[in-house]
N, C-alpha and C. Protein backbone atom coordinates (compact mmCIF):
# COMPACT_ATOMS: atom_id res chain seq x y z
N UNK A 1 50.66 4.37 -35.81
CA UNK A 1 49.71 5.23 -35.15
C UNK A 1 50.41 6.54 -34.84
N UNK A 2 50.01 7.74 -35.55
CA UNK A 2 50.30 9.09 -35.05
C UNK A 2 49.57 9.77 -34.09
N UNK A 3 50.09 10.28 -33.20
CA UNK A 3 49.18 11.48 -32.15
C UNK A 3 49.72 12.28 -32.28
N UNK A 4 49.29 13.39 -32.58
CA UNK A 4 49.70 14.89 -32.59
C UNK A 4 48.41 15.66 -31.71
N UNK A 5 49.84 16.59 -31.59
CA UNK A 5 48.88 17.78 -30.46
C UNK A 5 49.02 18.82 -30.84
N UNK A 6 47.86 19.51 -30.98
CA UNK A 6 47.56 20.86 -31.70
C UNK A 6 46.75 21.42 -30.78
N UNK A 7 47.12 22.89 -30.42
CA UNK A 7 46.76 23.61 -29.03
C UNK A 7 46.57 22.78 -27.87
N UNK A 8 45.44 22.51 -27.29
CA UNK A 8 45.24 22.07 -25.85
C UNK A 8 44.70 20.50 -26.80
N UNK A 9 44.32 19.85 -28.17
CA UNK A 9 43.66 18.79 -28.50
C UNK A 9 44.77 17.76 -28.76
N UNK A 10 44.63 16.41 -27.80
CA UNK A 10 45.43 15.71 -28.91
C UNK A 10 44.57 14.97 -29.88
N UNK A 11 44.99 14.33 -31.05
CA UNK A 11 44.61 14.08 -32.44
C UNK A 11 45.17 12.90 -32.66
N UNK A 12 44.28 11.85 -32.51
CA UNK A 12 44.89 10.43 -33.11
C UNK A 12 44.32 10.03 -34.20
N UNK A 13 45.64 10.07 -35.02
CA UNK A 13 45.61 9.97 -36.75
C UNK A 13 44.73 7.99 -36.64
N UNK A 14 45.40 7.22 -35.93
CA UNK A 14 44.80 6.07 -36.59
C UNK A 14 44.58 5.56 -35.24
N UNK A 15 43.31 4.57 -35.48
CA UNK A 15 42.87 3.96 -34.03
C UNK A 15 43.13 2.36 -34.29
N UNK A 16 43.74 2.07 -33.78
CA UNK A 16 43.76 0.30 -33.72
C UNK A 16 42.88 -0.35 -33.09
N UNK A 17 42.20 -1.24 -34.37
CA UNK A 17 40.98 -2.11 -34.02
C UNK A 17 41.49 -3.49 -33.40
N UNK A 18 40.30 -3.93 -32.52
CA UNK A 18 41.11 -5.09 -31.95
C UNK A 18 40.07 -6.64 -32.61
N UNK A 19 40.13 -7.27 -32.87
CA UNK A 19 39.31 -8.64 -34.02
C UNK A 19 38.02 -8.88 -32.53
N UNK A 20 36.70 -8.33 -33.04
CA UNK A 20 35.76 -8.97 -32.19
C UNK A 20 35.36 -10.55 -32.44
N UNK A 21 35.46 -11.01 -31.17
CA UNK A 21 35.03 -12.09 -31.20
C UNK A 21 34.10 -12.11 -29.88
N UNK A 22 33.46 -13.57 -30.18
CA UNK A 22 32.22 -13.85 -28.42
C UNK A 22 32.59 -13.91 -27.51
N UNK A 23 32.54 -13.90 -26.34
CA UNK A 23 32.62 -14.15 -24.97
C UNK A 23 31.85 -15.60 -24.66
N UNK A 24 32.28 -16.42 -24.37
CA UNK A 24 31.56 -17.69 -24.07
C UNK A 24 31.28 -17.65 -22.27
N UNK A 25 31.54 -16.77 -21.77
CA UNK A 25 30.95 -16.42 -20.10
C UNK A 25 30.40 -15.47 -20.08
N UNK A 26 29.30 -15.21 -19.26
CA UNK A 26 28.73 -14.23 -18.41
C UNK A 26 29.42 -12.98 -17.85
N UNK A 27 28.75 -11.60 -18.18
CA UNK A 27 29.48 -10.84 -17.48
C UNK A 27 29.50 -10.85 -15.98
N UNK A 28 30.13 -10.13 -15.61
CA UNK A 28 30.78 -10.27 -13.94
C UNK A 28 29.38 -10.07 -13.24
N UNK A 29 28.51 -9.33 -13.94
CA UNK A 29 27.51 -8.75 -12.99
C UNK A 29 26.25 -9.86 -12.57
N UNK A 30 25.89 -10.93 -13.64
CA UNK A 30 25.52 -12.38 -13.75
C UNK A 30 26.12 -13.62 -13.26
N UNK A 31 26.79 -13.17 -11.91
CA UNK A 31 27.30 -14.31 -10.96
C UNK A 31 25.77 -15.34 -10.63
N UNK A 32 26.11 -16.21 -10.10
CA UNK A 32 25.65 -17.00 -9.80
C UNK A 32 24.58 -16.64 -8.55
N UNK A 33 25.49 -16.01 -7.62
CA UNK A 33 24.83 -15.16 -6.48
C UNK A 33 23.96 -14.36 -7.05
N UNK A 34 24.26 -13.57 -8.30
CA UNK A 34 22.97 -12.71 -8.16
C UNK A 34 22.05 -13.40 -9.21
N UNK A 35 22.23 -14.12 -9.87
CA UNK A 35 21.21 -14.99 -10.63
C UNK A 35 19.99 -15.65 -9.75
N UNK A 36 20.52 -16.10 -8.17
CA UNK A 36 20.23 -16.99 -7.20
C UNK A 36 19.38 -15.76 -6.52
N UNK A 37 19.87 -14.68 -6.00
CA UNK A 37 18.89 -13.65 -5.84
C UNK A 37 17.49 -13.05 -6.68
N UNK A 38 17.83 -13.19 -7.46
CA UNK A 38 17.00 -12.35 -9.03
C UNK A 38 15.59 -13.48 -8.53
N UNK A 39 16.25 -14.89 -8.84
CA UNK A 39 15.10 -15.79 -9.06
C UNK A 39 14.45 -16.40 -7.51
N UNK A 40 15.14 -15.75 -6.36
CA UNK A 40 14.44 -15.83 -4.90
C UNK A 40 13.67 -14.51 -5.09
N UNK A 41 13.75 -13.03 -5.39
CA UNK A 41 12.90 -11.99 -5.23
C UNK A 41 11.65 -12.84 -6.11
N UNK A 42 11.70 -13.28 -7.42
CA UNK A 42 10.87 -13.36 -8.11
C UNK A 42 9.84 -14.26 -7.75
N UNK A 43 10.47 -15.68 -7.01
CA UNK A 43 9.23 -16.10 -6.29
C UNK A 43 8.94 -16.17 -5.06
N UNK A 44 9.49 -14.79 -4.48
CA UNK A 44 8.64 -14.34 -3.48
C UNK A 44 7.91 -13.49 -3.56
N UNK A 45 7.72 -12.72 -4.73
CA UNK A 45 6.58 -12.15 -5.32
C UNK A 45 5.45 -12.90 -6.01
N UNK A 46 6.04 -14.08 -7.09
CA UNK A 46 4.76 -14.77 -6.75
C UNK A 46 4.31 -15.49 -5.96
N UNK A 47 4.90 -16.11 -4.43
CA UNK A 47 4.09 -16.40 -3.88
C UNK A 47 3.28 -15.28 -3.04
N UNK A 48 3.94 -13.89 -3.22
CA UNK A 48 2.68 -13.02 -2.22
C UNK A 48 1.63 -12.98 -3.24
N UNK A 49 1.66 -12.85 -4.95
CA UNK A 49 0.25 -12.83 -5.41
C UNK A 49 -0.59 -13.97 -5.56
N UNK A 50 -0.27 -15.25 -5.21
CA UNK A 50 -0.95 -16.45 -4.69
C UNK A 50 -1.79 -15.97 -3.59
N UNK A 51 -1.08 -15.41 -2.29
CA UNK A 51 -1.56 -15.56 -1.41
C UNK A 51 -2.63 -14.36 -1.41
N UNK A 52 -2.22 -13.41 -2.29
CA UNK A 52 -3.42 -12.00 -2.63
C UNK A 52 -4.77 -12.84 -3.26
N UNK A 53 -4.45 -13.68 -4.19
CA UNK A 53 -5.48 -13.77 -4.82
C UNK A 53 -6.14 -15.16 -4.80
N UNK A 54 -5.61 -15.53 -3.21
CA UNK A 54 -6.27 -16.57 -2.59
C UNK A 54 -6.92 -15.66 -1.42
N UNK A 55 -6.79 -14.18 -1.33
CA UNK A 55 -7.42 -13.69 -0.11
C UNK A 55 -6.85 -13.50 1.23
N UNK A 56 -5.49 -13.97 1.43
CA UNK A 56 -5.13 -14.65 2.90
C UNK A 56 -3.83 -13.58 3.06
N UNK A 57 -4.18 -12.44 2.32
CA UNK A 57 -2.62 -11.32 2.38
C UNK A 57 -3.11 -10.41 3.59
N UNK A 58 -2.79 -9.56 4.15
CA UNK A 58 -2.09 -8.27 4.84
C UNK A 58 -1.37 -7.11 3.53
N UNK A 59 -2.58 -6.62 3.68
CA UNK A 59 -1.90 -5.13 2.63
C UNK A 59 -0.84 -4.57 3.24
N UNK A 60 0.10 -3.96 2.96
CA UNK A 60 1.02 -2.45 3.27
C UNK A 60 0.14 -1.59 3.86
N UNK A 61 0.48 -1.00 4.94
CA UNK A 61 -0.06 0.40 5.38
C UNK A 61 0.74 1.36 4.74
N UNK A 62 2.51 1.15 4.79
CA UNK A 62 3.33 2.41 3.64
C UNK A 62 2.35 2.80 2.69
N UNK A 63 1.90 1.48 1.98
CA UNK A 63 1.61 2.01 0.37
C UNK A 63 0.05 2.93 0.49
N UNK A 64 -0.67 2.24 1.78
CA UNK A 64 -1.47 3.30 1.80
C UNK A 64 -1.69 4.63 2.27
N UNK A 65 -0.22 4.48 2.99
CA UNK A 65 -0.38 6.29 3.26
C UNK A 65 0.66 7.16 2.11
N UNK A 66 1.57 6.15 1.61
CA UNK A 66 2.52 7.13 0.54
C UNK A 66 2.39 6.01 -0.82
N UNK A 67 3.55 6.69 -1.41
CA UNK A 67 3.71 6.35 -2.89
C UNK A 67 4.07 4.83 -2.85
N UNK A 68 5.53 4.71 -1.73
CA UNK A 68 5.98 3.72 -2.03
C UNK A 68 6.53 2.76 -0.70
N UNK A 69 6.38 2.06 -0.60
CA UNK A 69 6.84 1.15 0.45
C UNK A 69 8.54 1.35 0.75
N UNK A 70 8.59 1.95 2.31
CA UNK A 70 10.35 1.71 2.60
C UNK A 70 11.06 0.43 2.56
N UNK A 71 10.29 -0.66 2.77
CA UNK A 71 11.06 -2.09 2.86
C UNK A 71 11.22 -2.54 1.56
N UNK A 72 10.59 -1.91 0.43
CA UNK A 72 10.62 -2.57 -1.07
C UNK A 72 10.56 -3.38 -1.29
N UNK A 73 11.44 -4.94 -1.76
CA UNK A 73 11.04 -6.56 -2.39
C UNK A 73 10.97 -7.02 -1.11
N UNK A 74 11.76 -6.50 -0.22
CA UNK A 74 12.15 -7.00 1.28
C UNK A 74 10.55 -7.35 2.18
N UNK A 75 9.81 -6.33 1.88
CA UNK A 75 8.52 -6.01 2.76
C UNK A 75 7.76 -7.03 2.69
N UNK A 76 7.13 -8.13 3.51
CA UNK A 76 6.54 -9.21 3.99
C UNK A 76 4.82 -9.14 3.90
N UNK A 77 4.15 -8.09 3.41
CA UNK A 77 2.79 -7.80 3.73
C UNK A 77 2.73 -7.55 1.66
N UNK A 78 1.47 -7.27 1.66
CA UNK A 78 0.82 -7.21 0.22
C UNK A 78 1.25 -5.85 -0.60
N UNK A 79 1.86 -5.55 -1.46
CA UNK A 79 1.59 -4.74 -2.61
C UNK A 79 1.27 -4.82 -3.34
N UNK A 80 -0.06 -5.57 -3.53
CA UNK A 80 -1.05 -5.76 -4.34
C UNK A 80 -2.59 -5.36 -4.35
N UNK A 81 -2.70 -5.34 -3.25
CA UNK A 81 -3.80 -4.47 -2.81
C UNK A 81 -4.50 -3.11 -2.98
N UNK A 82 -5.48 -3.19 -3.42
CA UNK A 82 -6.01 -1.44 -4.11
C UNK A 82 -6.01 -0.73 -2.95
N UNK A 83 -6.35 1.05 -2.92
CA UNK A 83 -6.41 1.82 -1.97
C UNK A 83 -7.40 1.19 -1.53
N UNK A 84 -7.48 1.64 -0.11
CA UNK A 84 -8.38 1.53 1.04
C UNK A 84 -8.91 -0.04 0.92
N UNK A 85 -8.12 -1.00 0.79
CA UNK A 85 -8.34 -2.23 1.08
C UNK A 85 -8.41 -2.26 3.16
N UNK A 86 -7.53 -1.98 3.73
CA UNK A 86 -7.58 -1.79 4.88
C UNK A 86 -8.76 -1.27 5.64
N UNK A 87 -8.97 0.03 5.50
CA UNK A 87 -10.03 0.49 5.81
C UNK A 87 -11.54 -0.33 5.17
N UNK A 88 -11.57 -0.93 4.15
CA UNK A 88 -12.93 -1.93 3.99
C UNK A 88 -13.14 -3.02 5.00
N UNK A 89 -11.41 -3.89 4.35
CA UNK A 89 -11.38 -5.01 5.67
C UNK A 89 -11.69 -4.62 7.34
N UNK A 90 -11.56 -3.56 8.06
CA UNK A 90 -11.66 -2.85 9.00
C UNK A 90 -13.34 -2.99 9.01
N UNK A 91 -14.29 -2.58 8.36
CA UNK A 91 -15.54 -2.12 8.23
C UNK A 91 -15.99 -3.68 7.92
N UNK A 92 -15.90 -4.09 7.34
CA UNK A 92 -15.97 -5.81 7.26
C UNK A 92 -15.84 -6.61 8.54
N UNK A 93 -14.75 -6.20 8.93
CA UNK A 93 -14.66 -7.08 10.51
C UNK A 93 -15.63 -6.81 11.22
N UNK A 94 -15.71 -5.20 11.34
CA UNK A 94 -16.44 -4.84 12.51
C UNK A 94 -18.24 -5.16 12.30
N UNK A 95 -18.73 -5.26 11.21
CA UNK A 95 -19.91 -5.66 10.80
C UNK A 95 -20.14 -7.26 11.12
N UNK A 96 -19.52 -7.73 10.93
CA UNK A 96 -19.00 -9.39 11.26
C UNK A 96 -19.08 -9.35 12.43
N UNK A 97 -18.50 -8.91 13.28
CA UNK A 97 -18.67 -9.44 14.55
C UNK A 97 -19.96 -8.86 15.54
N UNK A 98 -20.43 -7.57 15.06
CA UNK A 98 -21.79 -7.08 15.21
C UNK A 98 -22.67 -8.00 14.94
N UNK A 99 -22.86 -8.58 13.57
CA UNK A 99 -23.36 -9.60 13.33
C UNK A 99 -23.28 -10.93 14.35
N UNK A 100 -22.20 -11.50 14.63
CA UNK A 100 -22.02 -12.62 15.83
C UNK A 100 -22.76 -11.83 17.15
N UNK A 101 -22.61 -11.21 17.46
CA UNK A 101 -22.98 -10.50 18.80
C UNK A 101 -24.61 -10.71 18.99
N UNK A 102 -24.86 -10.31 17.58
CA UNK A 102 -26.37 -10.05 17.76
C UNK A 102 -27.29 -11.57 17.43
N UNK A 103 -26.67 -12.11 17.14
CA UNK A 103 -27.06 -13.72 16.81
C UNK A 103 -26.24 -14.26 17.63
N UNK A 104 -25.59 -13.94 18.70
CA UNK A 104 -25.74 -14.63 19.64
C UNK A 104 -26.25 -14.76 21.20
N UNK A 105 -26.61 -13.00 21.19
CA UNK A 105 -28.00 -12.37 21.95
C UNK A 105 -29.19 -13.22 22.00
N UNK A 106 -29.33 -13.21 20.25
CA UNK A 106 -30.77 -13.86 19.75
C UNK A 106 -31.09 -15.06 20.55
N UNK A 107 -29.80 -16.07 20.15
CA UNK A 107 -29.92 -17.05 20.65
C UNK A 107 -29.96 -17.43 22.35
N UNK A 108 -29.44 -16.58 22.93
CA UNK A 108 -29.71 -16.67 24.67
C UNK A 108 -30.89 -16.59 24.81
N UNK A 109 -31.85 -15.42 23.96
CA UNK A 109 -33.14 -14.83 24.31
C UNK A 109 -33.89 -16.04 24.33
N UNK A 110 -34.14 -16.79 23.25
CA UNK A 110 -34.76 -17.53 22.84
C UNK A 110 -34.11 -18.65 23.96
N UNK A 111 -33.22 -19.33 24.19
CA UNK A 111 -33.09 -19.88 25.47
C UNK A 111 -33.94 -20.05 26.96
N UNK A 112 -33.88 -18.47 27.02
CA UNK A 112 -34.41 -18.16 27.86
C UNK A 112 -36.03 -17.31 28.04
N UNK A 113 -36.26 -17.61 26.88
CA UNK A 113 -37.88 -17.71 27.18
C UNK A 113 -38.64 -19.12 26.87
N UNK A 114 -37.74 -19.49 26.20
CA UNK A 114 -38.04 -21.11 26.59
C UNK A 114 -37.77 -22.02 27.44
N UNK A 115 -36.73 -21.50 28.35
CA UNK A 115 -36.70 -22.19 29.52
C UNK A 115 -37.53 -21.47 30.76
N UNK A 116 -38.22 -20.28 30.54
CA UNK A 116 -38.74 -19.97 31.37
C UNK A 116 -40.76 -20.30 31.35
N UNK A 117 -41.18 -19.94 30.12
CA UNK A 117 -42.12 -20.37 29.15
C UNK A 117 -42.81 -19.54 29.73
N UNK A 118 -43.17 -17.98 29.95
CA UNK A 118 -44.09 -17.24 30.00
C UNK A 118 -43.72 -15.92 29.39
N UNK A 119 -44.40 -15.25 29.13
CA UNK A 119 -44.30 -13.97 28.12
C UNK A 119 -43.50 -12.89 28.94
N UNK A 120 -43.79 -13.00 30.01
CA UNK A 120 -43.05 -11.67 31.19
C UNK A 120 -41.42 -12.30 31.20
N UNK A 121 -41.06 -13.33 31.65
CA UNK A 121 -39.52 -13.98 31.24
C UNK A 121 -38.85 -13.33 29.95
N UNK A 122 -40.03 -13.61 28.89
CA UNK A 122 -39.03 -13.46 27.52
C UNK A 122 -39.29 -11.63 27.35
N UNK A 123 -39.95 -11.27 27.90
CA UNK A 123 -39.97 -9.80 27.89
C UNK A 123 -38.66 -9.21 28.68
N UNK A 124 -38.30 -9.82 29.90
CA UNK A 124 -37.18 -9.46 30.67
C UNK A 124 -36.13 -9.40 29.81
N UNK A 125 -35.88 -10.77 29.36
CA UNK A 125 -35.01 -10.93 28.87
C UNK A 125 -34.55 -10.74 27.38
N UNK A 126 -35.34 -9.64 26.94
CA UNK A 126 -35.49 -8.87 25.65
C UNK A 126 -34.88 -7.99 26.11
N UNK A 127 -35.33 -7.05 27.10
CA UNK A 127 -34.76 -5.90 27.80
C UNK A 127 -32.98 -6.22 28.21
N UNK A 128 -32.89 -7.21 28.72
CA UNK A 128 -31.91 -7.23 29.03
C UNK A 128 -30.37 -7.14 27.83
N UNK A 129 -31.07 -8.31 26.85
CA UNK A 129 -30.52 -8.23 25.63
C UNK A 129 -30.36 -6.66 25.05
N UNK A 130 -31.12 -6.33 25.15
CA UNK A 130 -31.64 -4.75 24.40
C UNK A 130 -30.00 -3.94 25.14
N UNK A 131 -30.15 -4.21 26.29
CA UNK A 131 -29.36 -3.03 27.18
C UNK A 131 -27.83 -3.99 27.16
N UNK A 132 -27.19 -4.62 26.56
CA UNK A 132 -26.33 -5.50 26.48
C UNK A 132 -25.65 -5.15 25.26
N UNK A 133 -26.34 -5.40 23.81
CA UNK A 133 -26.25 -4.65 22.75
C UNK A 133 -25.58 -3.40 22.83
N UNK A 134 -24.67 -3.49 21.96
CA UNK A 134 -23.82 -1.74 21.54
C UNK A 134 -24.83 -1.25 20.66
N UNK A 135 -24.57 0.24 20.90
CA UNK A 135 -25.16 1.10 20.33
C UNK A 135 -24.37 1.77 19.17
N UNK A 136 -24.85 1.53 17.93
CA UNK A 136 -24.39 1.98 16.93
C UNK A 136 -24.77 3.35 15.96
């Protein structure tokens, strides 16, 4: 093998090859530890899309106000969820329980004009219902 140096370059006349052969191990970076990691992130992602697409998730608020979630694989809530999943579920609840409220008004009313059994009772107690009721 010659090296010569000509101005600021050196110049190697011959390069010595070394006989490739296989590696029968894993590189360093495919420890065991991170093999053991790789395949814990992976099914803890699928069990959050089980639980998305059984219904029973908690979206990200990160992802709905920015690009990307700060907690990343780490983050415990849904990144699966389309925009404004939150804000529906929000409007969903609150209709839902409007709904209970008012069917369960209904049901006092009717209670109580049947336990009273005259038309002026269940009139009261219309009014009363009436003024009990949120105003939407």
């Amino acid at each position: 093998m010659g090296v010569r140096i000509e101005n600021t370059f050196i110049t190697v006349e011959e390069v010595p090859t070394l006989p490739v052969r296989r590696s029968s191990s894993a590189p360093p970076g495919f420890s065991s530890e991170f093999m053991l990691a790789l395949q814990q992130k992976e099914s803890h992602k699928l069990q959050q899309k089980e639980i998305h697409d059984a219904g029973l998730c908690k979206p990200c608020v990160y992802l709905e106000k920015a690009i990307t979630c700060r907690w990343g694989d780490s983050c415990d809530f849904c990144h699966f969820c389309p925009p404004g999943e939150i804000r529906r579920r929000k409007k969903q609840k609150k209709s839902r329980i409007k709904k209970e409220n008012r069917q369960a008004m209904q049901a006092m009313l009717q209670s109580l004009s049947k336990a009273e059994g005259d038309a002026e009772s269940g009139f009261i107690a219309e009014r009363v219902w009436r003024a009990q009721m949120p105003r939407s």
